[in-house]
C-alpha atoms as a PDB file:
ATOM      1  CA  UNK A   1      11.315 -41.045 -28.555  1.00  0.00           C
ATOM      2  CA  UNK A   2      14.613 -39.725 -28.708  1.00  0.00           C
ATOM      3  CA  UNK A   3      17.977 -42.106 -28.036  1.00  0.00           C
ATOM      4  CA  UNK A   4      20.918 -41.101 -27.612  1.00  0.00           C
ATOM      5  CA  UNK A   5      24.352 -43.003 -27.842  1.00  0.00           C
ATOM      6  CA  UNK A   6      25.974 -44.741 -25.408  1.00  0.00           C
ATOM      7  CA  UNK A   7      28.948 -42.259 -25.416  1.00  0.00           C
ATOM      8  CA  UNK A   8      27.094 -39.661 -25.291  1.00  0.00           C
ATOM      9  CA  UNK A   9      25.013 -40.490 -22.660  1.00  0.00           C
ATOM     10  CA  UNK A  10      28.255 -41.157 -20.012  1.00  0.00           C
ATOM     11  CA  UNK A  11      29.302 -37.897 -20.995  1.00  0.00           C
ATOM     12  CA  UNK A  12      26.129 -36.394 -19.668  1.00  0.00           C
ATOM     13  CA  UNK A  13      26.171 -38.486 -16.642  1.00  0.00           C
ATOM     14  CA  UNK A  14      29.965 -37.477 -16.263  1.00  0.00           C
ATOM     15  CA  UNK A  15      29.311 -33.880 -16.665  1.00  0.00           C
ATOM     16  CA  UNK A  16      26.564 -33.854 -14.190  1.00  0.00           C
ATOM     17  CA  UNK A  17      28.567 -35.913 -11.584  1.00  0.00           C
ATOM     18  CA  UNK A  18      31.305 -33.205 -11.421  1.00  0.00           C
ATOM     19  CA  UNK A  19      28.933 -30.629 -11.280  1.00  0.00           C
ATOM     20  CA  UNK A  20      27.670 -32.123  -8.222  1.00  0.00           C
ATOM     21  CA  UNK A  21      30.978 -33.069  -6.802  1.00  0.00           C
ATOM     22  CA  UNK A  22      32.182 -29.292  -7.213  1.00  0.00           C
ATOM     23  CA  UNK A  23      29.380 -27.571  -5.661  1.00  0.00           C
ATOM     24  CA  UNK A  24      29.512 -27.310  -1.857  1.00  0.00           C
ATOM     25  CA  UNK A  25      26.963 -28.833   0.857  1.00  0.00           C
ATOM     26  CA  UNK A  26      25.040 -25.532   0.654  1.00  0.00           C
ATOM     27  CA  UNK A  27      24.345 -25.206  -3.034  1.00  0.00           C
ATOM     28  CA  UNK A  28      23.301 -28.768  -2.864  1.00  0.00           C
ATOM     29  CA  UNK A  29      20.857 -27.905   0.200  1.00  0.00           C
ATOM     30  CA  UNK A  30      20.093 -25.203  -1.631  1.00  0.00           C
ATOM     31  CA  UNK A  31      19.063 -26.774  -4.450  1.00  0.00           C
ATOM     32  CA  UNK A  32      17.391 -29.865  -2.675  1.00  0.00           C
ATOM     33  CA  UNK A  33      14.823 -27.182  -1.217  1.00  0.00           C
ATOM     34  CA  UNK A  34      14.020 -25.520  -4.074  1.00  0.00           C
ATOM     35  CA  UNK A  35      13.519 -29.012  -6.226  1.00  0.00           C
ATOM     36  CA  UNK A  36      11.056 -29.617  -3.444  1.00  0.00           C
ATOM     37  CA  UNK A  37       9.034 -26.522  -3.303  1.00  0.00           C
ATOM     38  CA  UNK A  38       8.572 -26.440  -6.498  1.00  0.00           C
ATOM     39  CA  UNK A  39       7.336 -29.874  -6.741  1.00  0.00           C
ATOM     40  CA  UNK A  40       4.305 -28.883  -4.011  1.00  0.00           C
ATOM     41  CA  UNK A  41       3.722 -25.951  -6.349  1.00  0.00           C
ATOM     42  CA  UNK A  42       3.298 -28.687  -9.541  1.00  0.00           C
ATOM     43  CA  UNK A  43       1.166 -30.627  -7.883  1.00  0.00           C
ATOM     44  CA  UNK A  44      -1.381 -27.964  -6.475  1.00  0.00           C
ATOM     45  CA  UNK A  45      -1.785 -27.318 -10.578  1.00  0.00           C
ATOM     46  CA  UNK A  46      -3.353 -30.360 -10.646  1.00  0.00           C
ATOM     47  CA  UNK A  47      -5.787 -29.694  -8.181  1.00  0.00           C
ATOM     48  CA  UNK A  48      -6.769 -26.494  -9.664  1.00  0.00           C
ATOM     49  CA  UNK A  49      -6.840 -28.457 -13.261  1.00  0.00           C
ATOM     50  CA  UNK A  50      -9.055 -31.273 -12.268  1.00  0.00           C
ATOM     51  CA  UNK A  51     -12.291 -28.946 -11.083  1.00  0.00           C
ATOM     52  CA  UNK A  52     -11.784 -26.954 -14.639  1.00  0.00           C
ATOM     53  CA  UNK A  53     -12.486 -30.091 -16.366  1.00  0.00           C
ATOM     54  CA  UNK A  54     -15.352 -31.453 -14.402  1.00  0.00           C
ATOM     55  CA  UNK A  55     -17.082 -28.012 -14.954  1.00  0.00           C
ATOM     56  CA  UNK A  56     -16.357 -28.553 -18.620  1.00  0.00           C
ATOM     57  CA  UNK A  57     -17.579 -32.017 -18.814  1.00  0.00           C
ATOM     58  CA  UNK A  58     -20.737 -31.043 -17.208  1.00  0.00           C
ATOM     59  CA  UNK A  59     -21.202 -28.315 -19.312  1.00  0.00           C
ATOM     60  CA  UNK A  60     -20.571 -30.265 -22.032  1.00  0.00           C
ATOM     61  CA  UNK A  61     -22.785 -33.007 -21.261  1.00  0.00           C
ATOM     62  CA  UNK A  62     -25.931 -30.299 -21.352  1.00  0.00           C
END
């Protein structure tokens, strides 16, 4: 597990707050949409993962 300071951890947090703060509505949106799509995409992996491993399982029970 990896820890990090306390310092160094309000610096991220910092950093990423301005970041958000400078970007405009658009970029946000932007970024919002593509955050989602590619979650959808991440999750259909799983579905084409999880018939793979029956077919192994069954071919590894014979």
């Amino acid at each position: 597990m990896i820890t990090i300071s306390g310092n160094d951890y309000v610096k991220y947090m910092t950093e990423k707050v301005v970041t958000y703060m400078d970007s405009s509505k658009e970029q946000r949106k932007a970024a919002k949409e593509k955050e989602n799509r590619e979650q959808a995409v991440y999750s259909n992996r799983w579905f084409g993962v999880l018939p793979f491993a029956v077919k192994m399982l069954r071919k590894k029970a014979q």
